[in-house]
Protein backbone atom coordinates (compact mmCIF):
# COMPACT_ATOMS: atom_id res chain seq x y z
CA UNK A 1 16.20 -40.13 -1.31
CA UNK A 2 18.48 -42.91 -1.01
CA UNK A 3 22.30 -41.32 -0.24
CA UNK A 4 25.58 -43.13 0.21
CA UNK A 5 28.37 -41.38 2.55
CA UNK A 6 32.18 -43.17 1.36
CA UNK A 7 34.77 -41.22 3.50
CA UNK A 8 37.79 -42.93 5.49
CA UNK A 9 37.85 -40.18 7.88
CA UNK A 10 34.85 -42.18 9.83
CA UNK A 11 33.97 -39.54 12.70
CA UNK A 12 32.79 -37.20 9.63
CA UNK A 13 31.75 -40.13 7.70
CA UNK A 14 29.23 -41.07 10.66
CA UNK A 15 28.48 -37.56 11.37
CA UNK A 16 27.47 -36.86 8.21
CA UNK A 17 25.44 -39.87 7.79
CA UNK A 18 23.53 -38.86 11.32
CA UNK A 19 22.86 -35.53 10.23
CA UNK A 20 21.45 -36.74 7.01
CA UNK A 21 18.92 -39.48 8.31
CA UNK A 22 17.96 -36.94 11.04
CA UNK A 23 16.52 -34.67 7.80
CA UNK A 24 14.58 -38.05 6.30
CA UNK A 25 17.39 -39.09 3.91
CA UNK A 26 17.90 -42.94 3.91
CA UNK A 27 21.53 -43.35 3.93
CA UNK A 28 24.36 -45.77 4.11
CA UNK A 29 28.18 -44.96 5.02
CA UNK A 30 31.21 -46.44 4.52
CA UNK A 31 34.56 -46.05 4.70
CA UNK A 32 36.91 -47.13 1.35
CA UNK A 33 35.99 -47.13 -2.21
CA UNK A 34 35.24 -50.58 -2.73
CA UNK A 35 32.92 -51.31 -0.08
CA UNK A 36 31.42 -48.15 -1.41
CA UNK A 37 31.15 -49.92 -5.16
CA UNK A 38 29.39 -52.71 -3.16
CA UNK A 39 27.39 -50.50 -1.41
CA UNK A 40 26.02 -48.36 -4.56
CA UNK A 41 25.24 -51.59 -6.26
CA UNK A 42 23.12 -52.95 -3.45
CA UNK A 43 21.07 -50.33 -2.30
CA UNK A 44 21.43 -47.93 -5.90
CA UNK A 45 21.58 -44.69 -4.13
CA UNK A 46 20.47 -41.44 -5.87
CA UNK A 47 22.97 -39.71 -4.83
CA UNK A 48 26.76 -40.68 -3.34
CA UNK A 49 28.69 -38.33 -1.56
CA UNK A 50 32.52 -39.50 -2.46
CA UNK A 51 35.70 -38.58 -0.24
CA UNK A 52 38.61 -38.59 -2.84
CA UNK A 53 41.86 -40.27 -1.02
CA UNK A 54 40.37 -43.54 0.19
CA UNK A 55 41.93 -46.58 0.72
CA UNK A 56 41.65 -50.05 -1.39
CA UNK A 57 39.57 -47.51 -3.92
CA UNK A 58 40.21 -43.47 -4.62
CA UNK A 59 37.34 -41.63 -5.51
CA UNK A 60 38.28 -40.93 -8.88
CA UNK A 61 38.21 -44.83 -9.97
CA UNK A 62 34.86 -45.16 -7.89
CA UNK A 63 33.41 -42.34 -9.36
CA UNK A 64 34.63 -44.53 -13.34
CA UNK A 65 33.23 -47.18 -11.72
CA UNK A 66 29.74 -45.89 -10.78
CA UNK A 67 29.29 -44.35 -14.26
CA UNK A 68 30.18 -47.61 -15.98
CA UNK A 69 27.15 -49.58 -13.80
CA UNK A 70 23.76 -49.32 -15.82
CA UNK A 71 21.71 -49.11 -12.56
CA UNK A 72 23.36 -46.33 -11.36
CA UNK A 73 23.33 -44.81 -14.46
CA UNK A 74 21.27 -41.72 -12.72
CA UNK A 75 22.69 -41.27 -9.64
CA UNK A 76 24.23 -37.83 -8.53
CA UNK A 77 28.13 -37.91 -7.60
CA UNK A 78 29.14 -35.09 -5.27
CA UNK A 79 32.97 -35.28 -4.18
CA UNK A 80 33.37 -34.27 -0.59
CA UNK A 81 37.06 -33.66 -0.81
CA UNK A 82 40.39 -31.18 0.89
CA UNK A 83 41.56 -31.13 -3.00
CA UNK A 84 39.87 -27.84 -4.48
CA UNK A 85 42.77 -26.98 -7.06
CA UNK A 86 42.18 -26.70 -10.35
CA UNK A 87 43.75 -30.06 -11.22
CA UNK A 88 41.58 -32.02 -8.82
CA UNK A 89 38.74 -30.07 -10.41
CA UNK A 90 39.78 -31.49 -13.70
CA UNK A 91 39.83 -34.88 -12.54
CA UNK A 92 36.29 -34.83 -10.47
CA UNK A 93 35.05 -33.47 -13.60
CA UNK A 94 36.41 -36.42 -15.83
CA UNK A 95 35.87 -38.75 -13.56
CA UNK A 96 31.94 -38.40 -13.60
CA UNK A 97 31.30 -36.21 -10.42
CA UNK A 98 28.41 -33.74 -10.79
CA UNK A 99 29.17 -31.41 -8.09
CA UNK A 100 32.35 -30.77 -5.92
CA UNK A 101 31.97 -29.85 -2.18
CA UNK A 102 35.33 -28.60 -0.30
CA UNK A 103 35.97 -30.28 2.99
CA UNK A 104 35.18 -29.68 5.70
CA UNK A 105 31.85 -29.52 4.08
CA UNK A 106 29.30 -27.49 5.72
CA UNK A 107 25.92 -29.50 6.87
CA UNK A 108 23.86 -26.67 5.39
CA UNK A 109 25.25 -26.80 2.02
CA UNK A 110 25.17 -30.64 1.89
CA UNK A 111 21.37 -30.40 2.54
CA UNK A 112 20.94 -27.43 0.30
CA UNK A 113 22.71 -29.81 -2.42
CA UNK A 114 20.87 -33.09 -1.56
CA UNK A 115 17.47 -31.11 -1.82
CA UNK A 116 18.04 -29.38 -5.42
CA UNK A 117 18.83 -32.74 -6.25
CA UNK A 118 15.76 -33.89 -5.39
CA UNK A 119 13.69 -31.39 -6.97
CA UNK A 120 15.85 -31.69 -10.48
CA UNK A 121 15.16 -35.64 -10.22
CA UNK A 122 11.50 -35.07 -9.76
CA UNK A 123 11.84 -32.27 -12.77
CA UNK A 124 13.90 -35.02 -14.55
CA UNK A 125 10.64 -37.70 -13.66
CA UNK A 126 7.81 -35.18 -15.07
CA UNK A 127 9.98 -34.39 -18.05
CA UNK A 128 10.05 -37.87 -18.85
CA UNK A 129 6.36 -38.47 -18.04
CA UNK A 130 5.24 -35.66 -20.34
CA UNK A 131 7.87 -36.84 -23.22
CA UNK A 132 5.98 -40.24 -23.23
CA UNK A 133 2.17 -38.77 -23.36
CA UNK A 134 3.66 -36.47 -26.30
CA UNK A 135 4.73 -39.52 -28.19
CA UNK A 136 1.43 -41.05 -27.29
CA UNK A 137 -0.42 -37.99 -28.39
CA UNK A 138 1.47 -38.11 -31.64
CA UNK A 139 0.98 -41.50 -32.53
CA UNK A 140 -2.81 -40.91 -32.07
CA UNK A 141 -2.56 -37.68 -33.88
CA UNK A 142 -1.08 -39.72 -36.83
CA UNK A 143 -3.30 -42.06 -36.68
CA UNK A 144 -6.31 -39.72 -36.60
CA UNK A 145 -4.79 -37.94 -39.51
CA UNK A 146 -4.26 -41.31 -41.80
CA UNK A 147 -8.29 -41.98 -40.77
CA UNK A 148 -9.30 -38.72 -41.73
CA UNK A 149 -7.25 -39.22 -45.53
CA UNK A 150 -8.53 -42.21 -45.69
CA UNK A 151 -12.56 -40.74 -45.07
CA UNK A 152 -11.07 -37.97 -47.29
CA UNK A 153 -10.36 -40.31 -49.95
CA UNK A 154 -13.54 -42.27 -49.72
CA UNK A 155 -15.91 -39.30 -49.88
CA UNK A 156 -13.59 -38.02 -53.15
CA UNK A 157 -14.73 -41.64 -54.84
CA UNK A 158 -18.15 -40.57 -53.65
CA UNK A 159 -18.46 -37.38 -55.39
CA UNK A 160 -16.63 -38.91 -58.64
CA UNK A 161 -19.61 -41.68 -58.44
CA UNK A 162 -22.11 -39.40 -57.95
CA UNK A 163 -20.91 -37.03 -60.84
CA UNK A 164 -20.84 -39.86 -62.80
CA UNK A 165 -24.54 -40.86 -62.24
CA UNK A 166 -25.77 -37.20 -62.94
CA UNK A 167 -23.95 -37.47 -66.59
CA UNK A 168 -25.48 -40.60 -66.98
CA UNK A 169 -28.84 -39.35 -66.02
CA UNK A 170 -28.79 -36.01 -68.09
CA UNK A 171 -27.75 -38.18 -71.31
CA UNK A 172 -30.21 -40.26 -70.52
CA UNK A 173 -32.94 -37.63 -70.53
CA UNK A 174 -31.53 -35.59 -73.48
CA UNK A 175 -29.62 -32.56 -71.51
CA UNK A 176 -26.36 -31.02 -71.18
CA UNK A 177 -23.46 -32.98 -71.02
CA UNK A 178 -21.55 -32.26 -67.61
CA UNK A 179 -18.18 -32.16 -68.78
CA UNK A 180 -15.24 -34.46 -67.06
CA UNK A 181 -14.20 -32.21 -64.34
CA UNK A 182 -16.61 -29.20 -64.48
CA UNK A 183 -17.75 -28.55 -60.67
CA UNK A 184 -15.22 -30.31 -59.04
């Protein structure tokens, strides 16, 4: 899982980052929100792990920013942030973030965090699998069913013809009309 760390306080920043790659997570870190931007865009990260107060971006915007880029369109935002108040909750929550962490975040959690969202993306990736063989399935289904009208249809023409010759036949040889729908 690819993971982007964008915190100016760069001690927990790098700490962070070291911690992560030590449990197998390829990650990038940097420090301000519009290296960050860059960042995202280059290496599309599953998941980004946003400070709030940054300089020359805040987390907020970054967060507007993220959601407005197509190939990050799935990507996880987690704020990593002092502000826990309500009104900061607000914002994180408008902004796009999916998850709010209260600094100073504990390693644990972040990894507890990290590896739901790995198992809800790989959820997310069988969900969509099994969506697209059920539209397959129904398309074939449909088609199936229009074949099996269609054989329907042809052995109904079938029985009319054949009802048709036995009329013929019993007028021929003198016998009891069949009358036009009798049998059928």
């Amino acid at each position: 899982m690819r993971v982007l760390i964008a915190d100016d306080n760069r001690d927990a920043a790098d700490a962070l980052g070291v911690l992560l790659r030590l449990s197998g997570y390829e990650v990038h870190v940097t420090y301000d929100g519009e290296s960050a931007l860059a960042l995202a865009c280059a290496h599309l990260p599953e998941c980004l792990l946003l400070d709030i107060a940054m300089p020359r971006m805040d987390g907020y915007t970054l967060a507007r920013r993220v959601r407005e880029e197509a190939a990050l369109a799935g990507a996880k935002l987690v704020a990593v942030t002092a502000y826990s108040d309500g009104e900061h909750l607000r914002r994180a929550h408008e902004a796009g973030f999916d998850h709010h962490l209260v600094k100073p975040a504990d390693p644990a959690e972040v990894e507890r965090l990290l590896q739901m969202l790995e198992q809800v993306m790989r959820l997310a990736g069988k969900t969509e699998e099994l969506a697209r063989l059920n539209v397959a399935l129904a398309s074939d289904t449909k088609e199936l069913l229009q074949e099996v009208k269609e054989d329907i249809q042809e052995v109904k023409e079938e029985v009319r013809e054949i009802k048709k010759e036995l009329r013929e036949i019993r007028e021929e040889n003198g016998g009891p009309e069949v009358p036009p729908g009798a049998g059928a």
